[in-house]
Protein backbone atom coordinates (compact mmCIF):
# COMPACT_ATOMS: atom_id res chain seq x y z
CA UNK A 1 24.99 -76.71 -101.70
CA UNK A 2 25.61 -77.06 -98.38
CA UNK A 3 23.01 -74.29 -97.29
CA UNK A 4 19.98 -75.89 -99.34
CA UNK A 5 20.89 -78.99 -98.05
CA UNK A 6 20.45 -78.02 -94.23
CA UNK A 7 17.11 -75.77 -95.40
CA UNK A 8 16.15 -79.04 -97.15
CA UNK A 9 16.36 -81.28 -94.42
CA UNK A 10 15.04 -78.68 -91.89
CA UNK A 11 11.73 -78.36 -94.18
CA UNK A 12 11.41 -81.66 -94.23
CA UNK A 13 11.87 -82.52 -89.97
CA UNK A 14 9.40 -79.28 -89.27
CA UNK A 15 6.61 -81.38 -92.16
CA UNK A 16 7.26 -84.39 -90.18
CA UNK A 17 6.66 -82.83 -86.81
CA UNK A 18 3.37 -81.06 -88.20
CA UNK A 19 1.78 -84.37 -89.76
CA UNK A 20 1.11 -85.65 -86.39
CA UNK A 21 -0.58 -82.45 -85.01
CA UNK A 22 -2.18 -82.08 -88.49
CA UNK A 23 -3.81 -85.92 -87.38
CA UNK A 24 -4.92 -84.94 -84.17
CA UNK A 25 -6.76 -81.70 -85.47
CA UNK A 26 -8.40 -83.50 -87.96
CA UNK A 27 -9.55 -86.43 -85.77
CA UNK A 28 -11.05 -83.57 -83.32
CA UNK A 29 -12.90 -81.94 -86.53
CA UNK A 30 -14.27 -85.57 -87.25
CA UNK A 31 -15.36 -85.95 -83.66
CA UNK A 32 -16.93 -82.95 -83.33
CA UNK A 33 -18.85 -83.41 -86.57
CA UNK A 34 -19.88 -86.72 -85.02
CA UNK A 35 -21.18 -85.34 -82.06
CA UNK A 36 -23.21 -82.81 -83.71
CA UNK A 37 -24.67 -85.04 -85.78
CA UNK A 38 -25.69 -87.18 -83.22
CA UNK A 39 -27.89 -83.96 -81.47
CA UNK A 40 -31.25 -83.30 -81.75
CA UNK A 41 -32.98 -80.70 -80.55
CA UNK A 42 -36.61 -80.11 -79.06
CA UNK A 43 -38.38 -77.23 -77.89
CA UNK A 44 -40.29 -76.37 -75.03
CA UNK A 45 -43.47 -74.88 -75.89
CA UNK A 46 -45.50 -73.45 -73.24
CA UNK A 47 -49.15 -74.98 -72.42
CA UNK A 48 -52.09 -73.29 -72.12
CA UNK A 49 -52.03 -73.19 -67.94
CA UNK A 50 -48.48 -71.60 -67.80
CA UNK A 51 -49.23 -69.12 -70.05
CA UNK A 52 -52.47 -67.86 -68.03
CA UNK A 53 -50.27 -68.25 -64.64
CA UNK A 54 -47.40 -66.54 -65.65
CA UNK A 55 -49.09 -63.67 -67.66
CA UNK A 56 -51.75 -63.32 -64.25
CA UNK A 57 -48.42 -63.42 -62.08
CA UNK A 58 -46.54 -60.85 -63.60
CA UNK A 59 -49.67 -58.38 -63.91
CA UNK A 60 -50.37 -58.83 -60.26
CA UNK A 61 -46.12 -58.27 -59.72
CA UNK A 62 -45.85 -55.15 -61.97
CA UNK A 63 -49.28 -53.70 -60.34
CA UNK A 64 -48.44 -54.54 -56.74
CA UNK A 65 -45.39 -52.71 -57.68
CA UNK A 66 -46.42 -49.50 -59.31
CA UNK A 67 -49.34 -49.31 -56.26
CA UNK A 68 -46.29 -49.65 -53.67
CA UNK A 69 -44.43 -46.98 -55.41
CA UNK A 70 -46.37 -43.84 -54.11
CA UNK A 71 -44.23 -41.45 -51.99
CA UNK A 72 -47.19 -39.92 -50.65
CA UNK A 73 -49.04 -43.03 -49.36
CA UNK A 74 -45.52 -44.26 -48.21
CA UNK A 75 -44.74 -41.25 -46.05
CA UNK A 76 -47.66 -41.76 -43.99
CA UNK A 77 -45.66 -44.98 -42.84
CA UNK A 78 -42.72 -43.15 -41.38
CA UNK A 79 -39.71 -44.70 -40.57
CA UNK A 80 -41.20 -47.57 -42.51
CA UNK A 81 -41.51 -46.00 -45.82
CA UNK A 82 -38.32 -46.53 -46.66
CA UNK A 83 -38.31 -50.96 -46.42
CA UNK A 84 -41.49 -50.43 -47.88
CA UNK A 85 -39.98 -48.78 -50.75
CA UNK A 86 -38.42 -51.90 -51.49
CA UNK A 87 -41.25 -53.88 -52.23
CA UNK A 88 -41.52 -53.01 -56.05
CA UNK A 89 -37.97 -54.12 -56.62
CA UNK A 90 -38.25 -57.14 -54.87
CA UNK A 91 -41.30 -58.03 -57.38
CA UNK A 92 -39.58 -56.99 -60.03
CA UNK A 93 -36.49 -59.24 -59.20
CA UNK A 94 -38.73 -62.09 -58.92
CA UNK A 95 -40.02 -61.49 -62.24
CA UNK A 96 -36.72 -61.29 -63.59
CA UNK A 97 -35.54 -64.33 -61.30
CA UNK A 98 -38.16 -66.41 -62.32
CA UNK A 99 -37.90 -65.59 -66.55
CA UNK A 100 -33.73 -66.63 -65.84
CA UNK A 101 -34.93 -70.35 -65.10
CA UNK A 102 -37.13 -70.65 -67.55
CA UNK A 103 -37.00 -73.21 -70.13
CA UNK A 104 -36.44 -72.77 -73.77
CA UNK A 105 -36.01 -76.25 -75.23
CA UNK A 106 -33.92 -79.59 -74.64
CA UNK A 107 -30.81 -81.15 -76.57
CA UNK A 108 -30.40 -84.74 -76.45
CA UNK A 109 -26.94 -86.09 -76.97
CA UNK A 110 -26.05 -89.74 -76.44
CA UNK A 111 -24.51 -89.57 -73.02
CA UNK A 112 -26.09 -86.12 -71.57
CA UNK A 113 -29.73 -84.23 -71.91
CA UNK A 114 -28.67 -80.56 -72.31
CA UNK A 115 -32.49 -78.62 -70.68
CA UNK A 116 -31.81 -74.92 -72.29
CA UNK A 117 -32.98 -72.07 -70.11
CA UNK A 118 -32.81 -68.13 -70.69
CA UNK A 119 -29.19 -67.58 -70.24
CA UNK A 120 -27.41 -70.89 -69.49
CA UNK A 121 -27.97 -74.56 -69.34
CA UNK A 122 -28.76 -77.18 -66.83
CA UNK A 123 -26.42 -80.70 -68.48
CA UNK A 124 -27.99 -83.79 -67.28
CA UNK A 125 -25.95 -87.36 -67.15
CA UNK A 126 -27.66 -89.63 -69.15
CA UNK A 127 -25.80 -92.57 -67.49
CA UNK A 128 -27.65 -95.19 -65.91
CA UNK A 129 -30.77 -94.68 -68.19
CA UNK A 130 -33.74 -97.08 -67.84
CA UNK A 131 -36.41 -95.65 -69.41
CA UNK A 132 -38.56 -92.71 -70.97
CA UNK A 133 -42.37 -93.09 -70.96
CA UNK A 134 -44.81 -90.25 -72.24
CA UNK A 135 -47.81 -89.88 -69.80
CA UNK A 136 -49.55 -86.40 -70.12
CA UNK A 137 -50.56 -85.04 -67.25
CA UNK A 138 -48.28 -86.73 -64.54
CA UNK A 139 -48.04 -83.81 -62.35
CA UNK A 140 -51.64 -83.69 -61.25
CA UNK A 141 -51.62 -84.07 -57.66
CA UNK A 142 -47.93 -83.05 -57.01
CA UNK A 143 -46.49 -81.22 -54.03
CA UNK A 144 -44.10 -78.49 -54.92
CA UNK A 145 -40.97 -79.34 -52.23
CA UNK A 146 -38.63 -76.90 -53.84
CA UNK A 147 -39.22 -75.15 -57.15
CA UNK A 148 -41.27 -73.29 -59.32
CA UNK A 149 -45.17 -73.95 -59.87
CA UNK A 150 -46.02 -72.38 -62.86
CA UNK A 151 -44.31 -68.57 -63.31
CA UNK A 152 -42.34 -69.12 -66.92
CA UNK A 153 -42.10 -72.69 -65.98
CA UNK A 154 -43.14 -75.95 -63.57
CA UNK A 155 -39.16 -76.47 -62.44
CA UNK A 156 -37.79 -77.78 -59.70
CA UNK A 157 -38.01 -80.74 -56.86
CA UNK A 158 -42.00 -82.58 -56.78
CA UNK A 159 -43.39 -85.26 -54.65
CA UNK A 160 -46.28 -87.29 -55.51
CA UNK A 161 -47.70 -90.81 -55.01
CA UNK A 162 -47.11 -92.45 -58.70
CA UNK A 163 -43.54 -91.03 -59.09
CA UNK A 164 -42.22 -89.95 -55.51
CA UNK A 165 -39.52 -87.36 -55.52
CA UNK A 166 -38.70 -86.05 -59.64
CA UNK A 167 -36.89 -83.01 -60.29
CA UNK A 168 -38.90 -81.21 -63.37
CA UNK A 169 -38.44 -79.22 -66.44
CA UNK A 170 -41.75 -78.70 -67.81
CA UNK A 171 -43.37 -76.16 -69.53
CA UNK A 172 -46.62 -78.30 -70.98
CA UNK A 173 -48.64 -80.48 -68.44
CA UNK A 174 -49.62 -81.86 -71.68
CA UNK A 175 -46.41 -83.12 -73.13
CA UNK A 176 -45.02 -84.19 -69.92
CA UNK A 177 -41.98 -87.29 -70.29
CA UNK A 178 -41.10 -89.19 -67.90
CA UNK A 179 -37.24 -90.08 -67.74
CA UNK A 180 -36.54 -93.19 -64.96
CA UNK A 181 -32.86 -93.96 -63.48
CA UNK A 182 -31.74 -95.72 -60.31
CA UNK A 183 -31.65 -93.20 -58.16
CA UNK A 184 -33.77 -90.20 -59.93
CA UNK A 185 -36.90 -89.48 -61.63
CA UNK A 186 -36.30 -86.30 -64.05
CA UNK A 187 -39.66 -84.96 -66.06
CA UNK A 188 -39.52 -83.15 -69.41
CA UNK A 189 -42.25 -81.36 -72.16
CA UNK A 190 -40.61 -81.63 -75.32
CA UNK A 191 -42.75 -80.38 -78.12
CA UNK A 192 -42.93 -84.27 -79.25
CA UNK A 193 -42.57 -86.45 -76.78
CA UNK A 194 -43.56 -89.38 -78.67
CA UNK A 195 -40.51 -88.81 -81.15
CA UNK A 196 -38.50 -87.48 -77.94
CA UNK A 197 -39.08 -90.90 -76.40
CA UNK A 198 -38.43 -93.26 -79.36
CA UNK A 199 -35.41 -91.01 -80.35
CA UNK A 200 -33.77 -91.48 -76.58
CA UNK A 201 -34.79 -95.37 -76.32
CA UNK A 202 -33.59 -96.86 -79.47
CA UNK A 203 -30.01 -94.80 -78.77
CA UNK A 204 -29.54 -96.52 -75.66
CA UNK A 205 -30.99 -99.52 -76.89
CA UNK A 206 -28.36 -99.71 -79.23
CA UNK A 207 -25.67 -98.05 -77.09
């Protein structure tokens, strides 16, 4: 009697233990379902302009390449030849560089923009949020300060008149979103940026 009581009261401290962890695990679960259900997703379809610019920029890469690549034309450089040998990898890295950052679609969240790109992300505070306004086009007339212009994607740092310095993550000139904070200007193409825009105001409207 003895023995079952000690098992007995054993059982019943190790239950008593496991009810609190049991809570915690539970309350994760529901927070997790929470934030997924507060996601929505957008893609990034490509416009008509970076699909001509990318498709002309990797056929000149690739044919630059496979022109460079001639042992007999490169021997008549000499010593040379052999830097010159380098050139078709160094197009072909920049083909391969360039495809890495571009940008597959957006996930908006209520406290962080998630922009999705080939093998990673790039997270984006959305803290100190002021607005989100849908203006096709925007990026006429911008100067490229650091970034891409237009192979797989129009990323990177921009300067221009109406919006100064913005960081983008476009992929549609078309579809282009404006998102406004203190301190940044970020620009986005989601595939609607009407719904994109209403979505992100009205949560931090009612945040």
């Amino acid at each position: 009697m003895r023995h079952g009581t000690c098992f007995r009261h054993h059982l019943s401290a190790h239950h008593a233990g496991a009810a609190p962890h049991s809570a915690v695990a539970e309350l994760e679960v529901v927070r997790r379902r929470s934030r997924t259900q507060n996601m929505k997703h957008y893609k990034a379809p490509w416009g008509k302009p970076l699909i001509v610019m990318s498709a002309l920029a990797t056929a000149g890469c690739l044919g630059v390449a496979v022109l460079s690549w001639q042992p007999p034309a490169l021997a008549r450089f000499g010593h040379w030849s052999f830097w010159l040998s380098l050139i078709p990898l160094a197009l072909i890295a920049l083909i391969i560089g360039c495809a890495l950052f571009s940008i597959r679609g957006y996930t908006l969240t209520p406290d962080i923009l998630i922009v999705h790109r080939l093998c990673w992300s790039t997270r984006i505070p959305l803290a100190g949020f002021q607005s989100a306004e849908f203006q096709p086009g925007v990026m006429r007339g911008s100067i490229r300060t650091f970034g891409n212009g237009g192979f797989f994607s129009f990323s990177g740092f921009h300067w221009s008149r109406v919006l100064g310095s913005y960081r983008a993550f476009v992929t549609d000139l078309q579809r282009t979103v404006i998102l406004r904070f203190p301190t940044r200007t970020i620009l986005l193409s989601p595939e609607s940026p009407e719904d994109f825009v209403h979505e992100l105001s009205s949560t931090h409207r009612n945040a």
